[in-house]
Protein backbone atom coordinates (compact mmCIF):
# COMPACT_ATOMS: atom_id res chain seq x y z
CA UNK A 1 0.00 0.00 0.00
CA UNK A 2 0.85 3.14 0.26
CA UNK A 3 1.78 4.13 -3.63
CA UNK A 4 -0.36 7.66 -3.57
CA UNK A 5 1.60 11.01 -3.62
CA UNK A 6 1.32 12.43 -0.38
CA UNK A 7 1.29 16.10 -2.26
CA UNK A 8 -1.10 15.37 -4.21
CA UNK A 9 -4.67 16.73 -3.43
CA UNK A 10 -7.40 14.81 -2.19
CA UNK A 11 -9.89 13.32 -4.98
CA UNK A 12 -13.63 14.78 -4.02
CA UNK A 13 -14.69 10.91 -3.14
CA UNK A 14 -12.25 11.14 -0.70
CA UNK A 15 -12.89 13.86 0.57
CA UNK A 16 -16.78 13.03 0.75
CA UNK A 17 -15.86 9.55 2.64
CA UNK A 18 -13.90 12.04 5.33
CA UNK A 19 -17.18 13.76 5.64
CA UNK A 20 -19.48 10.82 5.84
CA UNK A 21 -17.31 9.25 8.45
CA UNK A 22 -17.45 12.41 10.64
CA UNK A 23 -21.41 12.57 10.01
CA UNK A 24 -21.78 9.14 11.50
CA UNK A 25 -19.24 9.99 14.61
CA UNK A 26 -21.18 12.65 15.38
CA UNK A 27 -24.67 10.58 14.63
CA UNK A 28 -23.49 7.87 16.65
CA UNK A 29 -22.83 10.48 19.48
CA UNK A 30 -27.10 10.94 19.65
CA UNK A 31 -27.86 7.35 18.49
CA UNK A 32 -25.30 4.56 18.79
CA UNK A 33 -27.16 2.66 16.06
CA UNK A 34 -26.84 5.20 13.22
CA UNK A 35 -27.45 4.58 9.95
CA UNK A 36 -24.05 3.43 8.16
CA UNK A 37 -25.44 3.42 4.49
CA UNK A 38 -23.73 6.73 3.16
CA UNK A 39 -20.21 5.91 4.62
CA UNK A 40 -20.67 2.78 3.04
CA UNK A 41 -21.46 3.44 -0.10
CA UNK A 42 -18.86 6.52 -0.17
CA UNK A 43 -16.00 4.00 0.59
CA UNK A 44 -17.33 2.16 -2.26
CA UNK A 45 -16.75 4.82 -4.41
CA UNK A 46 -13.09 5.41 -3.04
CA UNK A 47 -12.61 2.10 -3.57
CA UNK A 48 -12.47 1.91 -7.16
CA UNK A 49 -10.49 5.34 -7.23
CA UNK A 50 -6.56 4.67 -8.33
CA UNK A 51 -5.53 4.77 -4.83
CA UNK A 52 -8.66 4.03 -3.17
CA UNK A 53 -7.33 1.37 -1.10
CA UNK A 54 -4.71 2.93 -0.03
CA UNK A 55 -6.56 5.82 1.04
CA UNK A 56 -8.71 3.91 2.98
CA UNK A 57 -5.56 2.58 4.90
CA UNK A 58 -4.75 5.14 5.80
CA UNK A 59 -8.52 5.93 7.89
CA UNK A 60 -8.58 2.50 9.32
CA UNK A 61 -8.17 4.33 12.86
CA UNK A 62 -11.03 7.45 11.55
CA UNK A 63 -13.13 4.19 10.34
CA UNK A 64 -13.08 2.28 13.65
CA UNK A 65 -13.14 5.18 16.02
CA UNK A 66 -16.10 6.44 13.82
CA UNK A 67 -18.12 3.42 14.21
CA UNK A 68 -18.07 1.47 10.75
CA UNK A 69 -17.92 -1.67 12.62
CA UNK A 70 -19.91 -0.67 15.62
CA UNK A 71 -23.06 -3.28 16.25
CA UNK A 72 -22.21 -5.66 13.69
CA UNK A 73 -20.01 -8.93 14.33
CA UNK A 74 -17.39 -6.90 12.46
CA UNK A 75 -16.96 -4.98 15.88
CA UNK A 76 -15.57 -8.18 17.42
CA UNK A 77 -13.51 -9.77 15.01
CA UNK A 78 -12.49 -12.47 16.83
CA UNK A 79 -15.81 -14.02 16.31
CA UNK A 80 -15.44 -13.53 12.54
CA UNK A 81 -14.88 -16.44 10.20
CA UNK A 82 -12.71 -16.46 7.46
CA UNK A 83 -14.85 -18.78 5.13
CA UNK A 84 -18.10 -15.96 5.89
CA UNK A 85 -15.44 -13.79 4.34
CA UNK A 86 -14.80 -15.25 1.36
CA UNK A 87 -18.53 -15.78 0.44
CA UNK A 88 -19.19 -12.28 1.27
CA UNK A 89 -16.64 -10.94 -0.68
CA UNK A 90 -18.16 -12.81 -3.66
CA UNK A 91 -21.66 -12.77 -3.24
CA UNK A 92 -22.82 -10.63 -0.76
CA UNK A 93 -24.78 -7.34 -0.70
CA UNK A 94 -22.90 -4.19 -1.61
CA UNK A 95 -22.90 -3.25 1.74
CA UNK A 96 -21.48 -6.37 3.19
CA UNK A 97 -18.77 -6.33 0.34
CA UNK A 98 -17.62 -2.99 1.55
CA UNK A 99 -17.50 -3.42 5.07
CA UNK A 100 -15.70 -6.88 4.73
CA UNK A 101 -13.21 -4.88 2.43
CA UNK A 102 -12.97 -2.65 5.56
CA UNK A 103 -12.41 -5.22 7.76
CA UNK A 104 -10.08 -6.79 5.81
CA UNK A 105 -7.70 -3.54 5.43
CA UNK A 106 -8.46 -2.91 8.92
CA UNK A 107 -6.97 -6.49 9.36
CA UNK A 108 -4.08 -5.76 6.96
CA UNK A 109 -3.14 -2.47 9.02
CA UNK A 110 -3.02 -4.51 12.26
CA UNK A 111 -0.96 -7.37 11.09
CA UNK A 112 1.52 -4.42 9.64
CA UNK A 113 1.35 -3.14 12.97
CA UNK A 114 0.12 0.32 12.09
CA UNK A 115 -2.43 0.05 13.60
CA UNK A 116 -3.83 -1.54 17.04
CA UNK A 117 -7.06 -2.79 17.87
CA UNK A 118 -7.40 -4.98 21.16
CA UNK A 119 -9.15 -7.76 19.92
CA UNK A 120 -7.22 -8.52 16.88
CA UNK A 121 -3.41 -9.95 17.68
CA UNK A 122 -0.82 -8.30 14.78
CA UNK A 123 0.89 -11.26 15.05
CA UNK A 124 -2.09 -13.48 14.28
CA UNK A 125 -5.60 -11.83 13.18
CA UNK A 126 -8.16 -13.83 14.85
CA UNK A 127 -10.60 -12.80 11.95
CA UNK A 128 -10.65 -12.14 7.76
């Protein structure tokens, strides 16, 4: 990861996913079961962006803390299943795509040890 220009300005679906994610931190501040559609469907659209991946690296931390994963098994992912993965990586929703994409840079970012979550070891993700 990790191949964009750090100079180089933000694309606007970027920028939108930054301001979806703060939307649902500060939704999730008045109801902790806010509606995640629109920061899902924004990191869809970074996702196919040249780049997109690695920009979404690089909010793993701005993704958890805002609550992506919050209420869903995805918040514990020691309970996660790799072979659920797989299948929802290939025939799931949209949604479920994206937020097993998430999960699976959030994974990625862990194991690289850039980032630290305390249920997932970075020696040994317990989930996929």
């Amino acid at each position: 990861m990790n191949t964009r220009d750090p100079t180089a300005p933000e694309h606007p679906a970027t920028e939108q996913f930054d301001a979806a994610l703060e939307r649902l931190a500060q939704a999730r501040l008045a109801e902790p079961l806010a509606a995640k559609d629109e920061v899902l469907e924004s990191a869809r659209a970074v996702m196919t962006l040249p780049g997109g991946l690695d920009a979404l690296y690089a909010r793993v931390s701005a993704i958890e803390s805002a609550g992506v994963f919050a209420n869903s098994d995805w918040e514990q992912p020691v309970i996660l299943q790799p072979a659920l993965a797989m299948r929802s990586l290939r025939q799931g929703e949209a949604s479920l795509t994206v937020i097993e994409v998430l999960n699976e840079i959030r994974l990625l970012a862990v194991a690289r040890g850039d980032v630290f979550h305390p249920g997932i070891s970075p020696n040994r993700p317990n989930a996929s």
